[in-house]
PDB file of N, CA and C in Angstrom:
ATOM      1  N   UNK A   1       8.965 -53.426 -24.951  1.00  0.00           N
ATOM      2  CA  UNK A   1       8.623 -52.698 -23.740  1.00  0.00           C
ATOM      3  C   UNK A   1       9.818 -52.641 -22.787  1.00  0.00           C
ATOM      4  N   UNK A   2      10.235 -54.083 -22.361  1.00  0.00           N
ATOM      5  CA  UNK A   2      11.441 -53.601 -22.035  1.00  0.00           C
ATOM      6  C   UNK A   2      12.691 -53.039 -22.438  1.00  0.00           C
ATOM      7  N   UNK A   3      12.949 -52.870 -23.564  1.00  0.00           N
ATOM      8  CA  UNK A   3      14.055 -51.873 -24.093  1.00  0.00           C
ATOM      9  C   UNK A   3      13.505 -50.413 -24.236  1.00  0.00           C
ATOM     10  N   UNK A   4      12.475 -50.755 -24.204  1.00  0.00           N
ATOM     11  CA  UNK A   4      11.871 -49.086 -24.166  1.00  0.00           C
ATOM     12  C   UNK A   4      12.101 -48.271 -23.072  1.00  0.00           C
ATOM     13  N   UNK A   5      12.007 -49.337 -21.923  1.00  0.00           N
ATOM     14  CA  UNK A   5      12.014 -48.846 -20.241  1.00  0.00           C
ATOM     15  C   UNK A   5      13.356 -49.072 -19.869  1.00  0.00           C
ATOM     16  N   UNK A   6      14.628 -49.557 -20.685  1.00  0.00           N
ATOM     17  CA  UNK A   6      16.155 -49.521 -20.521  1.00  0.00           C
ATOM     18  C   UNK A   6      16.807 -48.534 -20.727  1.00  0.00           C
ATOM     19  N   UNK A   7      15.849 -48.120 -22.057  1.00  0.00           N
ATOM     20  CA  UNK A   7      16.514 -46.764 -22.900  1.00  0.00           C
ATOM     21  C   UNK A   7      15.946 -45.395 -22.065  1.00  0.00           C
ATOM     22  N   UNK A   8      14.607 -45.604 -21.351  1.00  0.00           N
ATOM     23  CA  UNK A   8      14.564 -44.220 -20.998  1.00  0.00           C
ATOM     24  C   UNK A   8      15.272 -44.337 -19.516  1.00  0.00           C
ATOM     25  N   UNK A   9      15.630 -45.182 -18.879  1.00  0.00           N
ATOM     26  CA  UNK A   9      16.188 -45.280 -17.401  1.00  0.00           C
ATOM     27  C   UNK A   9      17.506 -44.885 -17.773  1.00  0.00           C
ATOM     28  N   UNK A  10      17.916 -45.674 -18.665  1.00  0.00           N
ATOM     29  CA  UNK A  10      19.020 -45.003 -19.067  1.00  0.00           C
ATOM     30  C   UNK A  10      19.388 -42.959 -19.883  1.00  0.00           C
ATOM     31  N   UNK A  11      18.640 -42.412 -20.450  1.00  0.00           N
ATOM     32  CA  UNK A  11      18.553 -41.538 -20.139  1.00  0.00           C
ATOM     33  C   UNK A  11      18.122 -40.526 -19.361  1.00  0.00           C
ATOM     34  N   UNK A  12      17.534 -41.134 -18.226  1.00  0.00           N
ATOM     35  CA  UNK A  12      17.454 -40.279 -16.722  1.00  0.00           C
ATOM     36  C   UNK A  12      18.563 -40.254 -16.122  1.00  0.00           C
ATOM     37  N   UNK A  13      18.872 -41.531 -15.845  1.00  0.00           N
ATOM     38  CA  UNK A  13      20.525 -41.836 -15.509  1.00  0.00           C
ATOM     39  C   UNK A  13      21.541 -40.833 -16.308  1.00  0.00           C
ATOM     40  N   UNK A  14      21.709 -40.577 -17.812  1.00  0.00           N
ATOM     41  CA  UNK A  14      22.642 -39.328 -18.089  1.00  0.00           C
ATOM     42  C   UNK A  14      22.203 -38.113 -18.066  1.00  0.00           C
ATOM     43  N   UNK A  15      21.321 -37.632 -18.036  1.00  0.00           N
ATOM     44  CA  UNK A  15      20.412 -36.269 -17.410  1.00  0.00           C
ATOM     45  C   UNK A  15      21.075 -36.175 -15.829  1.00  0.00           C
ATOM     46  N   UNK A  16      20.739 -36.772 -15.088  1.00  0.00           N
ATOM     47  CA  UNK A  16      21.021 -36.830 -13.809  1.00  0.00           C
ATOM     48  C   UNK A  16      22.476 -36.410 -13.228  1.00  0.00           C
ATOM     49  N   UNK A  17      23.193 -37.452 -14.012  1.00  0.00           N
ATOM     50  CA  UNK A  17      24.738 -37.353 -14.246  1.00  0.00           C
ATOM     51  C   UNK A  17      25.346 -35.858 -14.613  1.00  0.00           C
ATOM     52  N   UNK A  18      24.524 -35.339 -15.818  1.00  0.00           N
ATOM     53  CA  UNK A  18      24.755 -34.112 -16.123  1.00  0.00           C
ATOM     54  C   UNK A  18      24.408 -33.215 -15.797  1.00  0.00           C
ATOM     55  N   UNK A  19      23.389 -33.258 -14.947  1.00  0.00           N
ATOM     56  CA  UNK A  19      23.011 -32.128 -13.982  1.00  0.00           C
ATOM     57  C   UNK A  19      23.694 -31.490 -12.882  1.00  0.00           C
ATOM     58  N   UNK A  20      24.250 -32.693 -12.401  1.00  0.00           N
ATOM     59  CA  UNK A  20      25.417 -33.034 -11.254  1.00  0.00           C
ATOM     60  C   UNK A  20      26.524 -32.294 -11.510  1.00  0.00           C
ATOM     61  N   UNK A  21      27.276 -32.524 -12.892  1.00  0.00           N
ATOM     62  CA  UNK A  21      28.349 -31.995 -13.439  1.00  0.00           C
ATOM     63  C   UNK A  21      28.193 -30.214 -13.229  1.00  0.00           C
ATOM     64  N   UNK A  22      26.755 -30.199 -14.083  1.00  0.00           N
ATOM     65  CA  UNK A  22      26.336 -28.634 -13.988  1.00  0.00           C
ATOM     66  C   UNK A  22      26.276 -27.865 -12.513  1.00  0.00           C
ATOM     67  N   UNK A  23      25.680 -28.427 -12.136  1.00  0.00           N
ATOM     68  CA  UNK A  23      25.467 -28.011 -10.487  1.00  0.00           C
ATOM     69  C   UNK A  23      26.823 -27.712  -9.794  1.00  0.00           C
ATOM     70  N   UNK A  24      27.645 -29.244  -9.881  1.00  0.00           N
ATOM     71  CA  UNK A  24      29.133 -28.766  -9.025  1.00  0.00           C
ATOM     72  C   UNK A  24      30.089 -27.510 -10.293  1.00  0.00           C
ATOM     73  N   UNK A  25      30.042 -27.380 -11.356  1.00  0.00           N
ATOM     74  CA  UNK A  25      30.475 -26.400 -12.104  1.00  0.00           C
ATOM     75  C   UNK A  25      30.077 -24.725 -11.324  1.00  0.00           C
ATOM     76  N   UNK A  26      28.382 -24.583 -11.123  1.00  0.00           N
ATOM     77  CA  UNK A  26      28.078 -23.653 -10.791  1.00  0.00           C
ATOM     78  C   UNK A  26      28.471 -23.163  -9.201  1.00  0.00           C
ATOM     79  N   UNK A  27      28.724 -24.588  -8.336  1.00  0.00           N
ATOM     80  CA  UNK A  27      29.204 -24.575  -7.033  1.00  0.00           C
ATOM     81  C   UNK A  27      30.553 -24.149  -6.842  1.00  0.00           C
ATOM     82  N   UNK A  28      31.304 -24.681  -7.942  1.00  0.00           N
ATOM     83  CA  UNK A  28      32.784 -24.466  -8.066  1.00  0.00           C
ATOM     84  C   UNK A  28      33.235 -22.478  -8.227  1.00  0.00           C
ATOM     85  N   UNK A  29      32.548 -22.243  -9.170  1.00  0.00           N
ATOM     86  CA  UNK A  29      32.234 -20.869  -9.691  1.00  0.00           C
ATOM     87  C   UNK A  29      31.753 -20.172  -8.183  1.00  0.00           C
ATOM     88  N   UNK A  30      30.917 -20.314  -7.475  1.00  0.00           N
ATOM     89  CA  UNK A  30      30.191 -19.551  -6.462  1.00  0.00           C
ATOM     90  C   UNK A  30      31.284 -19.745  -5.367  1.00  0.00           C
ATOM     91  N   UNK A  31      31.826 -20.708  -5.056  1.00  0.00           N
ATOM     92  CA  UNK A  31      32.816 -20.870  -3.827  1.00  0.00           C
ATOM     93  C   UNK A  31      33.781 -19.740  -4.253  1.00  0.00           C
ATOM     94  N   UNK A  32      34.510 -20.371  -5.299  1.00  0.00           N
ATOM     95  CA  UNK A  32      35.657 -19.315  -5.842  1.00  0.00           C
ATOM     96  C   UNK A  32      34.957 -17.880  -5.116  1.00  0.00           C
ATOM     97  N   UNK A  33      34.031 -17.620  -5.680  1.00  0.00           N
ATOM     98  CA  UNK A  33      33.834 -16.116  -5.804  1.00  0.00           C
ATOM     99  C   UNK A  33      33.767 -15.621  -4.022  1.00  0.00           C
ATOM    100  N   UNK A  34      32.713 -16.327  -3.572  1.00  0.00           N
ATOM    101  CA  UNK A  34      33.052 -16.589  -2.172  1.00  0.00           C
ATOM    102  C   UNK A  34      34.202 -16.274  -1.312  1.00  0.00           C
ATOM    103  N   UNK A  35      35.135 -16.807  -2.034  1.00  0.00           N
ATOM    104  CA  UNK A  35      36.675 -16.407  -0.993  1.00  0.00           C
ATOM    105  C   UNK A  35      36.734 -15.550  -1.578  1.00  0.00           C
ATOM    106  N   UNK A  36      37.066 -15.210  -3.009  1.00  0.00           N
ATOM    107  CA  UNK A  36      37.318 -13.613  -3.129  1.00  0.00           C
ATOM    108  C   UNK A  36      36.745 -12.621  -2.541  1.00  0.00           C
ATOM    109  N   UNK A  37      35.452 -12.696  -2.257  1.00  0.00           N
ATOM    110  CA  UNK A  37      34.595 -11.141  -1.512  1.00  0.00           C
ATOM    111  C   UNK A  37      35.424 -11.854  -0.037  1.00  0.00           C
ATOM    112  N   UNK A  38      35.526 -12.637   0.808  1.00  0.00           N
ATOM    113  CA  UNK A  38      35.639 -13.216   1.523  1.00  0.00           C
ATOM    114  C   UNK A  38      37.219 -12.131   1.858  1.00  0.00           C
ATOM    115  N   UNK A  39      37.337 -12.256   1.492  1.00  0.00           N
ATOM    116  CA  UNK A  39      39.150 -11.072   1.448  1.00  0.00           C
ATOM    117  C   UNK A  39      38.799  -9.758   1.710  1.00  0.00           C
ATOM    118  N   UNK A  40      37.780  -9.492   0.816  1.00  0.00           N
ATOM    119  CA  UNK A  40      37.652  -8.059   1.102  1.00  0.00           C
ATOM    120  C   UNK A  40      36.230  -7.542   1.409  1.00  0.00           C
ATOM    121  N   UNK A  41      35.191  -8.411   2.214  1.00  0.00           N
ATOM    122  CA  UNK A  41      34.399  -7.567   3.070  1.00  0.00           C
ATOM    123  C   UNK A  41      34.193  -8.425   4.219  1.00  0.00           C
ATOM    124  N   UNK A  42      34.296  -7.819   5.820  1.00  0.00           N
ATOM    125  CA  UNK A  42      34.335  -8.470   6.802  1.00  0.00           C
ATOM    126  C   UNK A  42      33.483  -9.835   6.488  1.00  0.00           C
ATOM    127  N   UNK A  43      33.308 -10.094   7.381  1.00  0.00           N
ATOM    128  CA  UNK A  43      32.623 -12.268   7.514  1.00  0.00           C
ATOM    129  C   UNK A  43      30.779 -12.007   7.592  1.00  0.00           C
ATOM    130  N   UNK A  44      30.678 -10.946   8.878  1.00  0.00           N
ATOM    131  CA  UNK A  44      29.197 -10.887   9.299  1.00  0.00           C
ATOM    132  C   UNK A  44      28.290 -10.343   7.972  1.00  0.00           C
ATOM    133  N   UNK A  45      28.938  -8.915   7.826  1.00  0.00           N
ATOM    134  CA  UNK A  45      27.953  -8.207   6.736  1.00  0.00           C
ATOM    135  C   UNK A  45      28.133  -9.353   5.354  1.00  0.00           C
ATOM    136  N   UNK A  46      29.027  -9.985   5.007  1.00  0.00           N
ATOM    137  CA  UNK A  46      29.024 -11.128   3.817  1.00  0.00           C
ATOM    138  C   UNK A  46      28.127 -12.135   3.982  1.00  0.00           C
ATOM    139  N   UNK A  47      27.823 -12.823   5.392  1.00  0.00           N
ATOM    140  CA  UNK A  47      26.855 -14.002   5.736  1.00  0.00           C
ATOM    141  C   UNK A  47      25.757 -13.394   6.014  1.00  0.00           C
ATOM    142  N   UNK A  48      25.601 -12.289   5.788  1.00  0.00           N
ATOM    143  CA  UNK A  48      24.010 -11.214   5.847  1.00  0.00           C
ATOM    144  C   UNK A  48      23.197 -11.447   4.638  1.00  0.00           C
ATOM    145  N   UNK A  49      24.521 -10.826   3.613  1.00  0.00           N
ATOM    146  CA  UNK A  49      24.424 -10.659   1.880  1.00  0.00           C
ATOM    147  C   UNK A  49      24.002 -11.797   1.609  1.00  0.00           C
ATOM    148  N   UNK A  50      24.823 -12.450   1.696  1.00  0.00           N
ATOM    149  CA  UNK A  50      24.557 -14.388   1.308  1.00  0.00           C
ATOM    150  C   UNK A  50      23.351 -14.901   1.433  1.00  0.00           C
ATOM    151  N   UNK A  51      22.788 -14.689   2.629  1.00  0.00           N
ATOM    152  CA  UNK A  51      21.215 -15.603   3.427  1.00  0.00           C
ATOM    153  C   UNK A  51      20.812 -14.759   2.473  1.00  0.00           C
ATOM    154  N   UNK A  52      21.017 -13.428   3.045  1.00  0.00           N
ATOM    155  CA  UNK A  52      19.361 -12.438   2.292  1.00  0.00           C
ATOM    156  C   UNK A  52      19.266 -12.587   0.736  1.00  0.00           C
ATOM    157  N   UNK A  53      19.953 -12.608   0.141  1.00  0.00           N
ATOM    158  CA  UNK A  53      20.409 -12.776  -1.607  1.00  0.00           C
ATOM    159  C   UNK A  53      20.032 -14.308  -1.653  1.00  0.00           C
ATOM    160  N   UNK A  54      20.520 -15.281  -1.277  1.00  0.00           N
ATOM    161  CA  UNK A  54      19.887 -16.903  -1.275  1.00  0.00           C
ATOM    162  C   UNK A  54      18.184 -16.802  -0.997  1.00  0.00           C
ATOM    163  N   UNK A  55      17.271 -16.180   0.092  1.00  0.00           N
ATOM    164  CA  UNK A  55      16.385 -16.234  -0.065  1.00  0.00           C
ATOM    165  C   UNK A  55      15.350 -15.430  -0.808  1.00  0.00           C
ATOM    166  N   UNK A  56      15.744 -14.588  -0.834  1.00  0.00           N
ATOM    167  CA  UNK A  56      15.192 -13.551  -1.983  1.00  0.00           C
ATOM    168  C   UNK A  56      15.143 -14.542  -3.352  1.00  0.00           C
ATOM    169  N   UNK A  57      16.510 -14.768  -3.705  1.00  0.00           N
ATOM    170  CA  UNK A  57      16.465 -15.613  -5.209  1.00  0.00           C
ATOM    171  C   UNK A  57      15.520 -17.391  -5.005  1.00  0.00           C
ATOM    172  N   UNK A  58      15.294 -17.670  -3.700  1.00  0.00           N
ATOM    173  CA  UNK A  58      14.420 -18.716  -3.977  1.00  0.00           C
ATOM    174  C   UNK A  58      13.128 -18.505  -3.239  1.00  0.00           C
ATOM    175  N   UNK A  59      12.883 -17.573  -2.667  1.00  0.00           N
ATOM    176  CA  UNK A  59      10.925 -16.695  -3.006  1.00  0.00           C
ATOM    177  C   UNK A  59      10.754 -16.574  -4.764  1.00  0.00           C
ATOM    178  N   UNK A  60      11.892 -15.947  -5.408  1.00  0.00           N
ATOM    179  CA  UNK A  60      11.247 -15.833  -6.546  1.00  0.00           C
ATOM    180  C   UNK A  60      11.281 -16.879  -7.428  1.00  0.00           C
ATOM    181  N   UNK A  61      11.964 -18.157  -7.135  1.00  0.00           N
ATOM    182  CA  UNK A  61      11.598 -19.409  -7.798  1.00  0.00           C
ATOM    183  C   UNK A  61      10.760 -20.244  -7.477  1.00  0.00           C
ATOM    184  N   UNK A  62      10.424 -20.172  -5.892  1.00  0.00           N
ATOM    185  CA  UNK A  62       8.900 -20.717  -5.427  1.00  0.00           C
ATOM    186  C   UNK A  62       7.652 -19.745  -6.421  1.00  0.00           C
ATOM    187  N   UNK A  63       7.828 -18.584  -6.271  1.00  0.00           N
ATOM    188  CA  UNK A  63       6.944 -17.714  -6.910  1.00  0.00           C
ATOM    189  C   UNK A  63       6.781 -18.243  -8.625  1.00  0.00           C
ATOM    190  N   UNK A  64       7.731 -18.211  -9.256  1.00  0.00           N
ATOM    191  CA  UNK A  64       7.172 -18.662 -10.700  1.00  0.00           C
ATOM    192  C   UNK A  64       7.049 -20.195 -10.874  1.00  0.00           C
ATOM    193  N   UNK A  65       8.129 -20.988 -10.240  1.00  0.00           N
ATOM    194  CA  UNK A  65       7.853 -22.523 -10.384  1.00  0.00           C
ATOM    195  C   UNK A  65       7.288 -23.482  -9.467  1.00  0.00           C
ATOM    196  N   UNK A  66       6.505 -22.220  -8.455  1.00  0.00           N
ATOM    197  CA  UNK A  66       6.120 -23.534  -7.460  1.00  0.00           C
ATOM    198  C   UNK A  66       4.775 -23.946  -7.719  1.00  0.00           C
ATOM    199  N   UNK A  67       4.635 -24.984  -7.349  1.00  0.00           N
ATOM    200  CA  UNK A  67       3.101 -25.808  -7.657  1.00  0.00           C
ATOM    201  C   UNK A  67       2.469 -25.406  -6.002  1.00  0.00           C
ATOM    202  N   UNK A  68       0.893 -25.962  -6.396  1.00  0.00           N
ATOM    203  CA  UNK A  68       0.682 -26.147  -5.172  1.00  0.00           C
ATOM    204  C   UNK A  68       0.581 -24.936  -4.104  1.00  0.00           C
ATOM    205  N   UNK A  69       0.583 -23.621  -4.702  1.00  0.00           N
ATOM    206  CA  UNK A  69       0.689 -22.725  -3.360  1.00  0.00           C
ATOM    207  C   UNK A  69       1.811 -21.965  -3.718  1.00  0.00           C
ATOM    208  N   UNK A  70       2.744 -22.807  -4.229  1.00  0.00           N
ATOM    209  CA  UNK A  70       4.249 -21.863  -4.472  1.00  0.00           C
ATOM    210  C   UNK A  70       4.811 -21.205  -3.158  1.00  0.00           C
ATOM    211  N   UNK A  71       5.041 -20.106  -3.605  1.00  0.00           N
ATOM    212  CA  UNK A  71       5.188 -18.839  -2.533  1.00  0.00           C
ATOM    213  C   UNK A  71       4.600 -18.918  -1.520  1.00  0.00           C
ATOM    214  N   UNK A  72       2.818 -18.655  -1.532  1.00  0.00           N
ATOM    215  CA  UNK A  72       2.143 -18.719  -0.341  1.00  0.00           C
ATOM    216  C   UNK A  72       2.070 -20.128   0.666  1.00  0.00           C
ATOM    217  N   UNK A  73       2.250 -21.266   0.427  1.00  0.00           N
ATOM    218  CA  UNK A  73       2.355 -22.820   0.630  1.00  0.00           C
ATOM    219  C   UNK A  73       3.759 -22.283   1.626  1.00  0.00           C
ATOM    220  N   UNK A  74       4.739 -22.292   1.068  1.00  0.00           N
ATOM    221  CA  UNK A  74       6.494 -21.852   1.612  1.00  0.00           C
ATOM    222  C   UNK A  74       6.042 -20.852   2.772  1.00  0.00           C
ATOM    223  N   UNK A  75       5.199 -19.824   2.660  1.00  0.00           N
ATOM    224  CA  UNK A  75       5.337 -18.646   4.073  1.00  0.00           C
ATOM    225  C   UNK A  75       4.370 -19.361   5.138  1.00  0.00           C
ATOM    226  N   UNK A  76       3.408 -20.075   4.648  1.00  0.00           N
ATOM    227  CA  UNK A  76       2.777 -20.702   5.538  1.00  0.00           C
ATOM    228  C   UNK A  76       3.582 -21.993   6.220  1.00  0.00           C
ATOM    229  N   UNK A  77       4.075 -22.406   5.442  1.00  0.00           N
ATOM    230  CA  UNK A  77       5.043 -23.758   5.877  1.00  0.00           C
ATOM    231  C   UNK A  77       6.339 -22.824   7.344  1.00  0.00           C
ATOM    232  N   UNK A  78       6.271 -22.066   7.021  1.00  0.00           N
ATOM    233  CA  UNK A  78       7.912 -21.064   7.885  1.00  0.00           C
ATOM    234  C   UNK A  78       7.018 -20.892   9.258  1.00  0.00           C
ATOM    235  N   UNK A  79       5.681 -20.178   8.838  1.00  0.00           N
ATOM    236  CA  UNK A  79       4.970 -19.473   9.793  1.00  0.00           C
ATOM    237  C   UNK A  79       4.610 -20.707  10.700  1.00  0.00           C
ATOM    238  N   UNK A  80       4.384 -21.938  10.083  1.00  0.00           N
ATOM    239  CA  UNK A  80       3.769 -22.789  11.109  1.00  0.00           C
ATOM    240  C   UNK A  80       5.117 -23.340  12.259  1.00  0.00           C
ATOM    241  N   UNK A  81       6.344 -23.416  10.849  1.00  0.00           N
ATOM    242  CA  UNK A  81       7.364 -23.878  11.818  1.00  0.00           C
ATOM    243  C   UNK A  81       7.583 -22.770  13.170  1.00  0.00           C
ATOM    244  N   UNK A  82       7.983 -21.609  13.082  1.00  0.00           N
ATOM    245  CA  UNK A  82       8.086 -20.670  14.095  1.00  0.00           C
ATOM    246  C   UNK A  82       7.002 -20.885  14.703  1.00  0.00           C
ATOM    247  N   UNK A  83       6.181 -20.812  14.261  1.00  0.00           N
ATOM    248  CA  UNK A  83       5.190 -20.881  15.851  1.00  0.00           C
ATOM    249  C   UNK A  83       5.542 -21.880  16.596  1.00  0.00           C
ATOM    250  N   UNK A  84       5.642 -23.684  16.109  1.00  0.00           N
ATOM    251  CA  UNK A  84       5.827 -24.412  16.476  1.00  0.00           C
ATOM    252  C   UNK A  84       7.376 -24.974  17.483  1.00  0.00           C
ATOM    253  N   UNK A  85       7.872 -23.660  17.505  1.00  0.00           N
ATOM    254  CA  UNK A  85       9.720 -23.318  17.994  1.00  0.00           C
ATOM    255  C   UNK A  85       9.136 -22.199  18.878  1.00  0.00           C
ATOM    256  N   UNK A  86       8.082 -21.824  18.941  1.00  0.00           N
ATOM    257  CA  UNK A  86       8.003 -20.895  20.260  1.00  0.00           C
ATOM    258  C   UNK A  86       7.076 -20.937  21.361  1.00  0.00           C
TER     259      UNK A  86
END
């Protein structure tokens, strides 16, 4: 039992590790690209693109992978915050 519970901690631990790797790979890739548009389209209309394109692409990952409400859970969660800021 306990080598059972060594061996799988230990492969969460390299999952984890390698996710990390993956993640800063895909971060590395997106920055790069970043300064390049960054050269050639002003700052404002680029930090427009950016938000609106970032949330668009994670409505539609609340939408297929969210538990719990997903999507609708997330607009209600926003809606309560704004109210609660005004």
């Amino acid at each position: 039992s306990v080598g059972v519970d060594a061996d799988a901690a230990m492969n969460t631990m390299l999952l984890g590790d390698a996710l990390c790797v993956v993640a800063a790979a895909f971060y590395a890739t997106y920055d790069l690209r970043l300064f390049s548009y960054g050269k050639k389209v002003p700052p404002l209309p680029l930090i427009r693109t950016k938000i609106a394109v970032q949330a668009f692409l994670s409505c539609i990952l609340l939408a297929v992978l969210g538990e719990n409400g997903g999507l609708s859970e997330a607009i209600t969660y926003v809606q309560s915050l704004v109210l609660s800021l005004s």
